[in-house]
C-alpha atoms as a PDB file:
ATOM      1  CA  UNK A   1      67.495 -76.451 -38.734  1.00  0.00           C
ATOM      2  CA  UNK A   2      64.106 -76.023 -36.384  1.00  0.00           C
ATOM      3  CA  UNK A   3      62.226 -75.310 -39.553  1.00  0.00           C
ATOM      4  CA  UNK A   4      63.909 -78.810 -41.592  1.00  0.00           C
ATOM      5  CA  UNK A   5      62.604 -81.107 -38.580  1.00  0.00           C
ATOM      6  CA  UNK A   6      59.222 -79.494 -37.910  1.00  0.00           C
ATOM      7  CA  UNK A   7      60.309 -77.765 -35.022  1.00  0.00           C
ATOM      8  CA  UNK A   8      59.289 -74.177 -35.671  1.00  0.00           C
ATOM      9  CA  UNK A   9      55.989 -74.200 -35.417  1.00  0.00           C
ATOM     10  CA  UNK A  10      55.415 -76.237 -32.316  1.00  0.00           C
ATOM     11  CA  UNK A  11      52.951 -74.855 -29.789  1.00  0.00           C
ATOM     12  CA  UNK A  12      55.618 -74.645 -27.332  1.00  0.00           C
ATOM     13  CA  UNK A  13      57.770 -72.728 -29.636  1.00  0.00           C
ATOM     14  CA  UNK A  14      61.567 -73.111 -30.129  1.00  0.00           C
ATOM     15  CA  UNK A  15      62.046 -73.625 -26.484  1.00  0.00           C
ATOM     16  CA  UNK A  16      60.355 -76.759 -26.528  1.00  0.00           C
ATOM     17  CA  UNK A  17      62.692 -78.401 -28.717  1.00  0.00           C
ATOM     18  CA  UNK A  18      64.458 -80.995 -26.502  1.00  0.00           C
ATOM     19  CA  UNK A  19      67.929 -82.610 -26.475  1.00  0.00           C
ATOM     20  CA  UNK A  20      69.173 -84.069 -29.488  1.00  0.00           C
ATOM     21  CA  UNK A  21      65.794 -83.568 -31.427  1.00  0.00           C
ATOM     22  CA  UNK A  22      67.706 -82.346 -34.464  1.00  0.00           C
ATOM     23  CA  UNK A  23      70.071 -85.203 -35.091  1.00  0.00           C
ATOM     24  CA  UNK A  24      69.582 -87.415 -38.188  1.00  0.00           C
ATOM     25  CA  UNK A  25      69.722 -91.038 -38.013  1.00  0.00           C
ATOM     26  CA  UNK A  26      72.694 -92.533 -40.096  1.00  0.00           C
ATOM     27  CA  UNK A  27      71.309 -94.754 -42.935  1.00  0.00           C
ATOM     28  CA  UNK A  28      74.956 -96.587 -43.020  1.00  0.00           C
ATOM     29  CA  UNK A  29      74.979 -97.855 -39.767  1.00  0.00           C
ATOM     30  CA  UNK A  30      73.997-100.976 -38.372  1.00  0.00           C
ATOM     31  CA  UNK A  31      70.565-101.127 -36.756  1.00  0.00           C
ATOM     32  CA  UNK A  32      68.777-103.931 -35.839  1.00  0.00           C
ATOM     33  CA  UNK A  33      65.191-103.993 -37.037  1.00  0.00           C
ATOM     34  CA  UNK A  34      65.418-101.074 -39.599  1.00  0.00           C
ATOM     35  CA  UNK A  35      68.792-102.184 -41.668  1.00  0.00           C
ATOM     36  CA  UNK A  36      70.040-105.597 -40.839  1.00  0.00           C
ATOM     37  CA  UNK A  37      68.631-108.496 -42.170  1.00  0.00           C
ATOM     38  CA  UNK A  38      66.722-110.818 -40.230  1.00  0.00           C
ATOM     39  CA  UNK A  39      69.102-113.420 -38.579  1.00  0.00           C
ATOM     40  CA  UNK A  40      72.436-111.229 -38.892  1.00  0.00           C
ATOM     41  CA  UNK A  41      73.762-111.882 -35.441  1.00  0.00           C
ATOM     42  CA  UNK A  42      74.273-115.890 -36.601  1.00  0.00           C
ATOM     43  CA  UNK A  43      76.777-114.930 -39.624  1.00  0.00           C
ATOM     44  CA  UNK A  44      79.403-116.849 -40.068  1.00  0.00           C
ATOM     45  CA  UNK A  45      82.973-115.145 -39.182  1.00  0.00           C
ATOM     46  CA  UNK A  46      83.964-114.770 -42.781  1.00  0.00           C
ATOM     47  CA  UNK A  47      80.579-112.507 -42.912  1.00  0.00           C
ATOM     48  CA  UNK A  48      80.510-111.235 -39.691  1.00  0.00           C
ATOM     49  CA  UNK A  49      82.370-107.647 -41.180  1.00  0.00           C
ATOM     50  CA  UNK A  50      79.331-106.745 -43.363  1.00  0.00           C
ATOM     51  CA  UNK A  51      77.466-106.118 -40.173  1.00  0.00           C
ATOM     52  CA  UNK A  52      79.798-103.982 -37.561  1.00  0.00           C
ATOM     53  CA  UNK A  53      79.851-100.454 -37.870  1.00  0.00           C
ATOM     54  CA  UNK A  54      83.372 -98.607 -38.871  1.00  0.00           C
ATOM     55  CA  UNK A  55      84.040 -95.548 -36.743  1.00  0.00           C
ATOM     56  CA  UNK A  56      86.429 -93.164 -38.855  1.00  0.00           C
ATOM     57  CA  UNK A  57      87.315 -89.606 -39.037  1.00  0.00           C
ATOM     58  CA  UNK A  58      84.291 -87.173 -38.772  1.00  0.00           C
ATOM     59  CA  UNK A  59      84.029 -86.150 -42.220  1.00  0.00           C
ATOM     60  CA  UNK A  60      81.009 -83.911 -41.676  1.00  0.00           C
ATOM     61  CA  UNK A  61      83.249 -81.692 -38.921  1.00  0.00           C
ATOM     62  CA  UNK A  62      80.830 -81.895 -36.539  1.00  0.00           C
ATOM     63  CA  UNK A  63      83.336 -82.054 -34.213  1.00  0.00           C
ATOM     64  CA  UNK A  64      84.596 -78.536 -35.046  1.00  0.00           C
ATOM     65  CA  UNK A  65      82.470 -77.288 -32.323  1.00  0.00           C
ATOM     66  CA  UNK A  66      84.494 -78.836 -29.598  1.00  0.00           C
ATOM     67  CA  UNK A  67      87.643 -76.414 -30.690  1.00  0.00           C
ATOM     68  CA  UNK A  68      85.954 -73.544 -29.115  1.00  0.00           C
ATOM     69  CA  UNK A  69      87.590 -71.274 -26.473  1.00  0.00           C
ATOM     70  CA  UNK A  70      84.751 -70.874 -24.300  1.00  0.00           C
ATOM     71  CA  UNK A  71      81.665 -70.504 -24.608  1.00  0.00           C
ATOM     72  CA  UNK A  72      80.587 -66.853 -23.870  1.00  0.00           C
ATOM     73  CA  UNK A  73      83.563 -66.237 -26.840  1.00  0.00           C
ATOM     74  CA  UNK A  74      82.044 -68.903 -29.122  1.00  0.00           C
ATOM     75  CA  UNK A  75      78.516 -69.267 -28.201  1.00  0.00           C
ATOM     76  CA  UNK A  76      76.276 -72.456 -29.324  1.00  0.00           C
ATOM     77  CA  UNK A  77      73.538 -71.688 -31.869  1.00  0.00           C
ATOM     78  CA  UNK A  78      71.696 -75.155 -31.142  1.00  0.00           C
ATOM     79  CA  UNK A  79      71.708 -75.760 -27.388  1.00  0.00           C
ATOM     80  CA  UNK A  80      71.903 -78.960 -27.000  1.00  0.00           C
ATOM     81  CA  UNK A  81      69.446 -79.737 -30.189  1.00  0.00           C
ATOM     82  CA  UNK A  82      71.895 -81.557 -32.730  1.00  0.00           C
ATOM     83  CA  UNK A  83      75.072 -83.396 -31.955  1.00  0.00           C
ATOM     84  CA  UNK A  84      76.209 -82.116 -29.005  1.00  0.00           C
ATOM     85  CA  UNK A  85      74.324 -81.692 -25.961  1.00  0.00           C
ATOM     86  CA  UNK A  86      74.331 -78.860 -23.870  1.00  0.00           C
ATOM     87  CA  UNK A  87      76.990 -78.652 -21.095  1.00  0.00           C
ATOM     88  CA  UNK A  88      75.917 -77.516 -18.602  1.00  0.00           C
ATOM     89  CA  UNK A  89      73.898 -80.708 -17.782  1.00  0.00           C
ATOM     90  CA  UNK A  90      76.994 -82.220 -17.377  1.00  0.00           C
ATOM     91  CA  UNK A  91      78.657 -80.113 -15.304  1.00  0.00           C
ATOM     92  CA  UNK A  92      79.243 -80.548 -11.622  1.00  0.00           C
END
C-alpha cells in the first residue's frame, strides 16, 4: 500500500507516513469543485437527488477491521494510514 501512494521511498521512511495518507478519494461522491457542476446547490427539488450522496452497506469490508478482539490478538498492519485511524489517539 506505501509503495501504491509513493510512500516508500520518502526521506523520512515509512514512519513518516501520517494519518489517513493512504485513503483514496471516492470518484462517486459528491464534491464540490471537483464533481458537481457549477450551480448544483440551486437545483430544483425534483433534481435535488442527483446531487446527495447515498450511504449504503460497505461493500469493500473495510469495516471488517472493527470485528477484532483486541488488538495485541489482531494487530493493525496500517496504523492509522488508510481508513481507520489509530486508536490510541482517541483514547482517554
Amino acid at each position: 500500500m506505501l509503495k501504491r501512494f509513493g510512500c516508500g521511498h520518502k526521506a523520512n521512511g515509512v514512519e513518516g507516513t501520517s494519518q489517513g495518507e493512504c485513503v483514496i478519494i471516492c470518484p462517486t461522491c459528491p464534491q464540490p469543485g471537483m464533481n458537481l457542476p457549477d450551480g448544483w446547490e440551486h437545483a430544483t427539488k425534483d433534481k435535488q437527488w442527483l446531487y446527495a450522496t447515498f450511504i449504503t452497506i460497505d461493500a469493500n469490508f473495510r469495516l471488517k477491521r472493527r470485528n477484532v478482539s483486541t488488538n495485541e490478538a489482531d494487530p493493525s498492519l496500517l496504523k492509522g494510514w488508510s481508513y481507520f485511524v489509530e486508536e490510541a489517539n482517541y483514547k482517554c
